[in-house]
C-alpha atoms as a PDB file:
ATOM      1  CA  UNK A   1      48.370   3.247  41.023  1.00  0.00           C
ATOM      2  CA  UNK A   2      45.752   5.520  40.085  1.00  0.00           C
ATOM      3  CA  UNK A   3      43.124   3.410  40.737  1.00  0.00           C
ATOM      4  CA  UNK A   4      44.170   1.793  44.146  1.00  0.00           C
ATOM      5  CA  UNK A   5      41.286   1.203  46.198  1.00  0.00           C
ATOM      6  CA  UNK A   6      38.824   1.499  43.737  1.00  0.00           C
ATOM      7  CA  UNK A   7      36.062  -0.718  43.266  1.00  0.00           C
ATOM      8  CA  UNK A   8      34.937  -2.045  40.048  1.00  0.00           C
ATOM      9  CA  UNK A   9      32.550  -4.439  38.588  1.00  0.00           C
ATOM     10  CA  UNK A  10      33.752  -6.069  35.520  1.00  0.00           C
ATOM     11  CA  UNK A  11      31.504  -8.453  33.486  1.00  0.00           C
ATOM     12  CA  UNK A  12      32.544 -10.708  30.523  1.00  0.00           C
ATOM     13  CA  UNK A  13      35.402 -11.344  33.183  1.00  0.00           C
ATOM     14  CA  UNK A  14      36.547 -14.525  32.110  1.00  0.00           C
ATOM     15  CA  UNK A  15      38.409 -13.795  28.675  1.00  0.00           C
ATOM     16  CA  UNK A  16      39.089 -11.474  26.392  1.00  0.00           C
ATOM     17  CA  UNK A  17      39.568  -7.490  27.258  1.00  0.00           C
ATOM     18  CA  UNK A  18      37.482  -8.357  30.351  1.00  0.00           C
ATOM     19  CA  UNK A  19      40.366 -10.628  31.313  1.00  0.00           C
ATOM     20  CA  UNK A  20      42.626  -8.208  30.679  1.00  0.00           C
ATOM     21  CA  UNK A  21      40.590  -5.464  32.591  1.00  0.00           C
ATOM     22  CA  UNK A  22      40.945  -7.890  35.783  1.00  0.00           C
ATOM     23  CA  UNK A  23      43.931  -8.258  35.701  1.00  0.00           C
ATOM     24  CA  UNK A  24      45.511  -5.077  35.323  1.00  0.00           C
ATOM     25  CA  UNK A  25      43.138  -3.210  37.369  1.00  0.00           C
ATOM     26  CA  UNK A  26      43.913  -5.599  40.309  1.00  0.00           C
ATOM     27  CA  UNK A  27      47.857  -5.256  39.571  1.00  0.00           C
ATOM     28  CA  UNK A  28      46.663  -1.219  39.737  1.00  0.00           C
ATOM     29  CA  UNK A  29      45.456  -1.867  43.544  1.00  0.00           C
ATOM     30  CA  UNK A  30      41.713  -2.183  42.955  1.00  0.00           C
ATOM     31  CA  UNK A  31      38.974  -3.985  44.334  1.00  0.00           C
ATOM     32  CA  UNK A  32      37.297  -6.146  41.279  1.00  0.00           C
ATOM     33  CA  UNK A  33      34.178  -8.401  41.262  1.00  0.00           C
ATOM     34  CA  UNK A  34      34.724 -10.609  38.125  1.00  0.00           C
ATOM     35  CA  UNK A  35      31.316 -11.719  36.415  1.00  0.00           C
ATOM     36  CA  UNK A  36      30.468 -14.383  33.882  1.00  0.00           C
ATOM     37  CA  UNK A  37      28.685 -17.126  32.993  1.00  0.00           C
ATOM     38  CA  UNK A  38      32.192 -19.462  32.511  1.00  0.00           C
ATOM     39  CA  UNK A  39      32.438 -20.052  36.101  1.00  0.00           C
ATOM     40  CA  UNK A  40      35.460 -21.904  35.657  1.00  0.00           C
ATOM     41  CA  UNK A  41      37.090 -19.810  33.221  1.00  0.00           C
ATOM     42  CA  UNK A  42      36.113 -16.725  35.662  1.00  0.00           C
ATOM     43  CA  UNK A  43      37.620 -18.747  38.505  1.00  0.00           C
ATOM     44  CA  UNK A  44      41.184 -19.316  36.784  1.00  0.00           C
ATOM     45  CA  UNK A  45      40.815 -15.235  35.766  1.00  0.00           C
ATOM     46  CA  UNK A  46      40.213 -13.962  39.434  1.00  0.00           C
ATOM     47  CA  UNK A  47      42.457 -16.853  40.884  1.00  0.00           C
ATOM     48  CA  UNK A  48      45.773 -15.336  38.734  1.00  0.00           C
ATOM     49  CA  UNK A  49      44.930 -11.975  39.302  1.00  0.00           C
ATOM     50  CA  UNK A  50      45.014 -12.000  42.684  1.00  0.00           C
ATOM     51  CA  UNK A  51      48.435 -14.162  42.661  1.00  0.00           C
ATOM     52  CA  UNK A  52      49.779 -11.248  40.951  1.00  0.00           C
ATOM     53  CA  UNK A  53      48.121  -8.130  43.747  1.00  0.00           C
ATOM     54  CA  UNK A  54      47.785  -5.489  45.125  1.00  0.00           C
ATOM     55  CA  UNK A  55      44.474  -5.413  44.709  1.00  0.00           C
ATOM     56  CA  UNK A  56      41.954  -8.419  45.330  1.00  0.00           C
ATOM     57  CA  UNK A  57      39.444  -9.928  43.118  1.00  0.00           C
ATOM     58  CA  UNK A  58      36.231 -12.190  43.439  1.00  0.00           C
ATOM     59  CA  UNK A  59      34.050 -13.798  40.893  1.00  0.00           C
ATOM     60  CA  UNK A  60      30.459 -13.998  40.825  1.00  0.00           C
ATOM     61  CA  UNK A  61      28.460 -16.136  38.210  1.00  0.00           C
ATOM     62  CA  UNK A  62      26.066 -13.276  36.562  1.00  0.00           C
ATOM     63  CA  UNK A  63      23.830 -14.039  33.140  1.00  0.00           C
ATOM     64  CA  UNK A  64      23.530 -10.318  32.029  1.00  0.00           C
ATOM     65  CA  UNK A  65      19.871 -11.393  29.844  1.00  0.00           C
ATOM     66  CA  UNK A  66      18.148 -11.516  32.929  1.00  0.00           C
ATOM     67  CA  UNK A  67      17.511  -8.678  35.221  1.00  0.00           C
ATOM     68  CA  UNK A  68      16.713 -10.883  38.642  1.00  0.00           C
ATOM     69  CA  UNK A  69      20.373 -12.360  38.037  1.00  0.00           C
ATOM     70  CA  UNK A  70      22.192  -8.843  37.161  1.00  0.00           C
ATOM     71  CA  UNK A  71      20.571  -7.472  40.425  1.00  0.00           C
ATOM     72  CA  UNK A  72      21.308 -10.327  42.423  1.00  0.00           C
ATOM     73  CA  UNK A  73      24.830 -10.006  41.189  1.00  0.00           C
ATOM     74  CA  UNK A  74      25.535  -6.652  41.411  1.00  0.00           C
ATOM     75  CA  UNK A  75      24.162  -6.634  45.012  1.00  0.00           C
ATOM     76  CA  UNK A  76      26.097  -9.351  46.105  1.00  0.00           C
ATOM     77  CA  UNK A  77      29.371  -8.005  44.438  1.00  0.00           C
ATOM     78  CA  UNK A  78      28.786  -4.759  45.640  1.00  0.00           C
ATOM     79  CA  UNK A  79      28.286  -6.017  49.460  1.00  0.00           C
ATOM     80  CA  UNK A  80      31.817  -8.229  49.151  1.00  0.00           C
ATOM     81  CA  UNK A  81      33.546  -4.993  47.451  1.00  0.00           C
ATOM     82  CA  UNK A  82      31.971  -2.743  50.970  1.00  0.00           C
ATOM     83  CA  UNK A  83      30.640  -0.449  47.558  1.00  0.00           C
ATOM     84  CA  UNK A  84      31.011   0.524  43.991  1.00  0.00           C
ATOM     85  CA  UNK A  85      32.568   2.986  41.969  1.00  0.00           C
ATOM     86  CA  UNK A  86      32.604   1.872  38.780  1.00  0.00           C
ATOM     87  CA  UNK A  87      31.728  -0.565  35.991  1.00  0.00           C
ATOM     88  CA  UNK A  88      33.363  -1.809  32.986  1.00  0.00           C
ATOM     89  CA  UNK A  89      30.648  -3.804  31.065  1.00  0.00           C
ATOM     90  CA  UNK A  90      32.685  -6.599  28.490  1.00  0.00           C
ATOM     91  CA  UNK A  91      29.900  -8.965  28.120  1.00  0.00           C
ATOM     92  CA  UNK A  92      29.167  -9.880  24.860  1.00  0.00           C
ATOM     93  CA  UNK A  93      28.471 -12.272  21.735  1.00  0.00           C
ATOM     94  CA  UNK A  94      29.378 -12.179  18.178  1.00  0.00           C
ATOM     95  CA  UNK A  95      28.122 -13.776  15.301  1.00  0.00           C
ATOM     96  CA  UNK A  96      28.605 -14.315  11.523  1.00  0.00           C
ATOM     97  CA  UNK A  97      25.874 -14.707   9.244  1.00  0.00           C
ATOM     98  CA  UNK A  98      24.535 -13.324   6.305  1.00  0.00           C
ATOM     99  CA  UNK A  99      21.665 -10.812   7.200  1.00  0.00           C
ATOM    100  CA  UNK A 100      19.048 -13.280   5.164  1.00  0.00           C
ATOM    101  CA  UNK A 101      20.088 -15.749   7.264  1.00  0.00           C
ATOM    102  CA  UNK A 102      19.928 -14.433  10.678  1.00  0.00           C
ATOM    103  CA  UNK A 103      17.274 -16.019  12.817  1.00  0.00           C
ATOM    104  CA  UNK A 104      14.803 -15.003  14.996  1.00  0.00           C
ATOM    105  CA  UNK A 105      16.452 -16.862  17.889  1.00  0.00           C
ATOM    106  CA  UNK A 106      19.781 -15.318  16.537  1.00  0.00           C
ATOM    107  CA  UNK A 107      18.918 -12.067  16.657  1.00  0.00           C
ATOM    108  CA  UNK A 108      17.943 -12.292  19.609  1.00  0.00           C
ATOM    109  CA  UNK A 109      20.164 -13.554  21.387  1.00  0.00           C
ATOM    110  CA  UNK A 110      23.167 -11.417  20.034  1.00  0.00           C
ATOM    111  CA  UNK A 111      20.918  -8.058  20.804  1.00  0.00           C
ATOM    112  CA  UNK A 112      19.770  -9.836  24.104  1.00  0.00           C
ATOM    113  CA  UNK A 113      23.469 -10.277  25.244  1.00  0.00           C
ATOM    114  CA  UNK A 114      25.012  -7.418  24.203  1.00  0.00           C
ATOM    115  CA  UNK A 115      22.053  -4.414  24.140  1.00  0.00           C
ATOM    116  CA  UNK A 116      19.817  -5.550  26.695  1.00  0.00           C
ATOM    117  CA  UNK A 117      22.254  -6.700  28.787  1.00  0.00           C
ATOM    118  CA  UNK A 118      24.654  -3.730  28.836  1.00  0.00           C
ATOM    119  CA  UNK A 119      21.203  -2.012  29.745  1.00  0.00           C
ATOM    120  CA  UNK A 120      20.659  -4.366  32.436  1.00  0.00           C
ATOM    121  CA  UNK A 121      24.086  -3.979  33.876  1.00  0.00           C
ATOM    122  CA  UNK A 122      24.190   0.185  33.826  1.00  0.00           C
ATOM    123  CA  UNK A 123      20.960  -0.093  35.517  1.00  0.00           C
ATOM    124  CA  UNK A 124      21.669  -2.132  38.457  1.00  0.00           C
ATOM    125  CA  UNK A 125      24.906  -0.485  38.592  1.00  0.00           C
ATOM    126  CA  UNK A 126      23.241   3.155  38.710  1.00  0.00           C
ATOM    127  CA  UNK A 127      22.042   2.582  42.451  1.00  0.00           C
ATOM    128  CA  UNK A 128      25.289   1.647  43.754  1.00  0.00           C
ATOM    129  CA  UNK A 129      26.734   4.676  41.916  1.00  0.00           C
ATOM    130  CA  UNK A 130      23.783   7.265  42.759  1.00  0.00           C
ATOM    131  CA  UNK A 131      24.402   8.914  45.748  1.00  0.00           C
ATOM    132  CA  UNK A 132      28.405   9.346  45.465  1.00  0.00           C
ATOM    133  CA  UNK A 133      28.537   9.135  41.745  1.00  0.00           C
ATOM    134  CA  UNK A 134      31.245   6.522  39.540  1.00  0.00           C
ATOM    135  CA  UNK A 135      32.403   5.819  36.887  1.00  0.00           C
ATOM    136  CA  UNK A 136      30.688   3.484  33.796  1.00  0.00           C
ATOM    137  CA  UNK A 137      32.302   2.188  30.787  1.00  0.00           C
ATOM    138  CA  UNK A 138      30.620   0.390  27.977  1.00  0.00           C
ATOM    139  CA  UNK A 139      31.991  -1.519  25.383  1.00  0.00           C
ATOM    140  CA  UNK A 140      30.877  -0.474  21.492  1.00  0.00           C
ATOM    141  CA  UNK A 141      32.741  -1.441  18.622  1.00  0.00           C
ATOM    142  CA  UNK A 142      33.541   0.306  14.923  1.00  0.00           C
ATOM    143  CA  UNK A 143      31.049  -1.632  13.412  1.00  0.00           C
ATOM    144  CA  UNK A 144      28.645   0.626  15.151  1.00  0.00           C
ATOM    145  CA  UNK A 145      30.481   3.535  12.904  1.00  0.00           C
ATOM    146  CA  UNK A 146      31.556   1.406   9.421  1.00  0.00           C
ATOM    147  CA  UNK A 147      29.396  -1.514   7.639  1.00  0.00           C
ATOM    148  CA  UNK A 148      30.876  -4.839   8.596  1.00  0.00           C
ATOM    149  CA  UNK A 149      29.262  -7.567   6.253  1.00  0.00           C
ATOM    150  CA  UNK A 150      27.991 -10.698   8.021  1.00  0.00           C
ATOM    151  CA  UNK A 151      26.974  -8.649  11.320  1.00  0.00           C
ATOM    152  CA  UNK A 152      23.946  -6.768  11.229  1.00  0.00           C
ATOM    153  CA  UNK A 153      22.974  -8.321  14.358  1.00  0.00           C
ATOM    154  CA  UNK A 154      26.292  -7.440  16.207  1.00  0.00           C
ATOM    155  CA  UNK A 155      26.027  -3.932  14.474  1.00  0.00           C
ATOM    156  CA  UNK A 156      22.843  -2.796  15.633  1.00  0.00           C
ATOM    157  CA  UNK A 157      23.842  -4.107  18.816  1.00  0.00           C
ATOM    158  CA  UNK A 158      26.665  -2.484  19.385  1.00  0.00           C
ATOM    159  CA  UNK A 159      25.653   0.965  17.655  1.00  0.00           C
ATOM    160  CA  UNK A 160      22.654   0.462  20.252  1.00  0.00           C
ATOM    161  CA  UNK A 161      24.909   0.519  23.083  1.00  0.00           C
ATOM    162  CA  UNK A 162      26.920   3.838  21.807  1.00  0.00           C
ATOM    163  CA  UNK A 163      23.739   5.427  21.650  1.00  0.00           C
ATOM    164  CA  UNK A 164      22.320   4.128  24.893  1.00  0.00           C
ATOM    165  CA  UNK A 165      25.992   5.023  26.824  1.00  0.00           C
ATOM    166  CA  UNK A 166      25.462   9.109  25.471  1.00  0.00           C
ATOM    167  CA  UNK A 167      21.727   8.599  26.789  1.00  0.00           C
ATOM    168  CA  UNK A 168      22.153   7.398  30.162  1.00  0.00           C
ATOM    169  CA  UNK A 169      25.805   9.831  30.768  1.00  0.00           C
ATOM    170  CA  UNK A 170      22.874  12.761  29.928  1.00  0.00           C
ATOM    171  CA  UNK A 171      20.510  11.409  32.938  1.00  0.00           C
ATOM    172  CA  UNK A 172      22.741  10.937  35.064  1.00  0.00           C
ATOM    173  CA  UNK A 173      24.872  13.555  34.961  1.00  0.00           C
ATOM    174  CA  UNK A 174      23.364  14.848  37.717  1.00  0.00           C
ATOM    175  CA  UNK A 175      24.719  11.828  39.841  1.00  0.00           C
ATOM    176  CA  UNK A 176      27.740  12.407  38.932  1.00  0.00           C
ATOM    177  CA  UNK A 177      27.907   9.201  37.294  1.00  0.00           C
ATOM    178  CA  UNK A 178      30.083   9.553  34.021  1.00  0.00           C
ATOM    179  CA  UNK A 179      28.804   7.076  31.128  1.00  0.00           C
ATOM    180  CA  UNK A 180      31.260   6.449  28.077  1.00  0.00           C
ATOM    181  CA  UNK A 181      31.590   3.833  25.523  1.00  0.00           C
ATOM    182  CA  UNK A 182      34.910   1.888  24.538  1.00  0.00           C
ATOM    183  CA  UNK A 183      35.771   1.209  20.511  1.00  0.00           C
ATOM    184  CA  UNK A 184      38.776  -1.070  20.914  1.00  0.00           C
ATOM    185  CA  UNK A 185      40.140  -3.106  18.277  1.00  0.00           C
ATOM    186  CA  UNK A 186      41.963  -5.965  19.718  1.00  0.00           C
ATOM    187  CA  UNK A 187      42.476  -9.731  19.030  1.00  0.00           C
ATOM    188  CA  UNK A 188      40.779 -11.570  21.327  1.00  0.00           C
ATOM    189  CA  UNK A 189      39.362 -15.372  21.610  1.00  0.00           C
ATOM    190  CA  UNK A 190      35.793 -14.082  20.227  1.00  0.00           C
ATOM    191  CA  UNK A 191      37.550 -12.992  17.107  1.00  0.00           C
ATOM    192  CA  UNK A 192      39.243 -16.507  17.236  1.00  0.00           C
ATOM    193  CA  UNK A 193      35.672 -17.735  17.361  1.00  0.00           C
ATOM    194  CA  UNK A 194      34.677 -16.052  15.005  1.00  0.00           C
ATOM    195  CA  UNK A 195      36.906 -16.385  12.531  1.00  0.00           C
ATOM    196  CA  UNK A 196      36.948 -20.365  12.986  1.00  0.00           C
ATOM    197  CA  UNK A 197      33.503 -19.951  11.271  1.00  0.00           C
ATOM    198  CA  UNK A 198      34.920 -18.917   7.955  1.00  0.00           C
ATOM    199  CA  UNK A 199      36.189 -20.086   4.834  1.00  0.00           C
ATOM    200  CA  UNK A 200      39.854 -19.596   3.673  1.00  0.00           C
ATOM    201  CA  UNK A 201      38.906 -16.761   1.394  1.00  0.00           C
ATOM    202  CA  UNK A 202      37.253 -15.416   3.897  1.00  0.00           C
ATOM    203  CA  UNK A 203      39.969 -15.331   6.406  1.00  0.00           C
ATOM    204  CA  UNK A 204      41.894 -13.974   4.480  1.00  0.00           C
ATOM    205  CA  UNK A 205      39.598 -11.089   3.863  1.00  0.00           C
ATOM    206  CA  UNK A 206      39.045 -11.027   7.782  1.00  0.00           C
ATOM    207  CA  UNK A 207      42.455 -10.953   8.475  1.00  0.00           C
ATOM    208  CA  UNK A 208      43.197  -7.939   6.273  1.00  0.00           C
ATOM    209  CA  UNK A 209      40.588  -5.838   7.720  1.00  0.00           C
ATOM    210  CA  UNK A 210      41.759  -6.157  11.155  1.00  0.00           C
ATOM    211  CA  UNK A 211      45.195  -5.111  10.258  1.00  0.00           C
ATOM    212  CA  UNK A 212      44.268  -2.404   7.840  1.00  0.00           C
ATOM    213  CA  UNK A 213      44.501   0.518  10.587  1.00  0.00           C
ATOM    214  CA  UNK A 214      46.874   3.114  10.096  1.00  0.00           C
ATOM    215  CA  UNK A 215      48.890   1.654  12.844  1.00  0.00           C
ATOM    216  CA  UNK A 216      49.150  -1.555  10.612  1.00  0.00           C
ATOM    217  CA  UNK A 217      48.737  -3.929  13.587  1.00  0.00           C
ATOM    218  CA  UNK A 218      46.160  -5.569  16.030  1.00  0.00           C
ATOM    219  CA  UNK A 219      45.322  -4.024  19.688  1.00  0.00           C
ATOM    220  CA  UNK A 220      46.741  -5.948  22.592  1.00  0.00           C
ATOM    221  CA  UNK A 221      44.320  -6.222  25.474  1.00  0.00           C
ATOM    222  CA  UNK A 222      46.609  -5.794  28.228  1.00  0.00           C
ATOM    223  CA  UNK A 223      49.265  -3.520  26.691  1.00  0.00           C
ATOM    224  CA  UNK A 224      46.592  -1.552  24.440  1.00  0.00           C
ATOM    225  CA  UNK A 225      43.313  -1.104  25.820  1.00  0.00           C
ATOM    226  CA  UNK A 226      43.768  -1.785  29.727  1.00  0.00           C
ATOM    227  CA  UNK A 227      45.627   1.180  30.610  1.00  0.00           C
ATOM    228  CA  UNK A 228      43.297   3.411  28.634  1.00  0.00           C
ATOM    229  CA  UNK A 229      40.451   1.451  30.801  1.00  0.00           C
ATOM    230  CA  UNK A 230      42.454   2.541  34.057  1.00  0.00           C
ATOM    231  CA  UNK A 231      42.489   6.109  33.156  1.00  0.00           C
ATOM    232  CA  UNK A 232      38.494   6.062  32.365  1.00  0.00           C
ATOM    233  CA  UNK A 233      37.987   4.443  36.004  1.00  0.00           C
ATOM    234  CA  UNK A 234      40.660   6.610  37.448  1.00  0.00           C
ATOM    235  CA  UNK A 235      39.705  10.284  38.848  1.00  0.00           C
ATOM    236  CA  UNK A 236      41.806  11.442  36.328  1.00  0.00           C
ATOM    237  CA  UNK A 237      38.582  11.343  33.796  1.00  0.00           C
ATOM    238  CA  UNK A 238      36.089  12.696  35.817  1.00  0.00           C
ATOM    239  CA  UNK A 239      35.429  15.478  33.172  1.00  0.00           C
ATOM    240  CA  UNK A 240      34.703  13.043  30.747  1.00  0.00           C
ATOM    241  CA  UNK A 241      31.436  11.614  29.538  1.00  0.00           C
ATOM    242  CA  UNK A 242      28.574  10.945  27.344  1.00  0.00           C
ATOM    243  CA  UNK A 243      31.821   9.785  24.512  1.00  0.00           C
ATOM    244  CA  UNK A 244      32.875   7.457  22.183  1.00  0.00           C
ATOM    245  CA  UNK A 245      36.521   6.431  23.208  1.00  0.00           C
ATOM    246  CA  UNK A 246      38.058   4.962  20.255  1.00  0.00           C
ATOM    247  CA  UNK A 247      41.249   2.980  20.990  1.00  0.00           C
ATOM    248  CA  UNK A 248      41.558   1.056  17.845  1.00  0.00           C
ATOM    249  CA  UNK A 249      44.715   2.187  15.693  1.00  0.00           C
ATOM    250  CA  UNK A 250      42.748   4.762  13.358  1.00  0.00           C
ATOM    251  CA  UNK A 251      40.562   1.670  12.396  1.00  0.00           C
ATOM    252  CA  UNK A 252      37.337   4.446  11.986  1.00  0.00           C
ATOM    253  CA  UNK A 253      38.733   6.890   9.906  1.00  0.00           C
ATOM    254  CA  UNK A 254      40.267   5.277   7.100  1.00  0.00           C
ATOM    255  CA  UNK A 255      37.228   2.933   6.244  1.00  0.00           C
END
């Protein structure tokens, strides 16, 4: 219970690590505000995880593009949770597509989701954290570290955020607010979606470089990355920022 009364946004709530994140963090005795845009998917998510307890959770619908809605929502979830002291940031996109074929719109939309927004979110989170300092996670990737074919879009987005994460942990430092970025590797329905969009070859290709880590198998969300997630929100990591937390079997290294 190292976490037990602690309260923590998570976005990209309603599948996924962010799932996981709910879950286990309200089994750990914490107070969560689940956002998304898949109300009912973010429902079902906050509806379990309070079956299970301790804790408590509560969803709020939250579009991380636009910075009216992530204020709104962090206001809102901030009120129900009587405060904040930390937030995990999962929302995100992914797309495959050649880089000669990525689109304006595309582009934009991948970066909007996953760079802006994770801007977006730290932002309205920093004046909940301010004045008694927290905790922030952000969620990179090892494509930020290792060329991944087919993503430049998701690549810059997600070295973006690594980048931005060892920015903002330098400002505000002096809040006490600790900023560090999560590399997990872990299967997850967005690499289900993702993968749906390939050809058999290219599965198969797919498939071996998520299993080519040292540890010769893929993260589980719950079992893998959530109790690392814990530990960042806990006081146990107060001494910890401006880093690239790589929970991912050795993926980095040996690519």
């Amino acid at each position: 219970m190292q976490i037990e009364g602690k309260r923590v946004i998570v976005t990209g709530a309603s599948s996924g690590l962010g799932e996981a994140a709910v879950r286990v963090f309200v089994r750990e005795g914490a107070a969560v505000a689940a956002l998304d845009v898949d109300d009912e998917a973010g429902t079902s998510v906050v509806a379990a995880a309070n079956e299970e307890g301790p804790g408590r959770a509560v969803y709020h619908h939250c579009d991380v593009r636009r910075a009216d809605v992530v204020r709104a929502s962090f206001e809102r979830a901030a009120h129900n949770l009587g405060g904040l002291d930390a937030l995990v940031h999962f929302a995100g996109v992914d797309k495959l597509s050649p880089a000669e074929s990525i689109t304006e719109e595309e582009w934009d939309f991948v970066v909007g989701v996953n760079l802006k927004g994770t801007f977006l979110a730290n932002q309205a989170a920093f004046f909940h954290l301010r004045d008694l300092g927290g905790r922030i996670v952000n969620v990179t990737s090892a494509v930020a570290m290792v060329a991944a074919p087919g993503r430049a879009h998701y690549s810059a987005s997600k070295g973006g955020i690594a980048s931005l994460s060892r920015a903002l942990a330098a400002e505000w430092g002096q809040y006490g607010i600790n900023v560090v970025a999560l590399s997990p590797v872990a299967y997850t329905p967005m690499t289900d979606r993702s993968r749906a969009t390939l050809s058999d070859e290219e599965k198969l290709a797919f498939d071996a470089r998520m299993t080519s880590v040292p540890l010769r198998r893929n993260g589980d969300a719950e079992t893998d990355i959530a109790p690392v997630l814990v530990f960042l929100v806990s006081d146990a990591s107060r001494y910890i920022t401006a880093q690239i937390i790589a929970v991912d079997g050795g993926a980095v290294p040996v690519r």
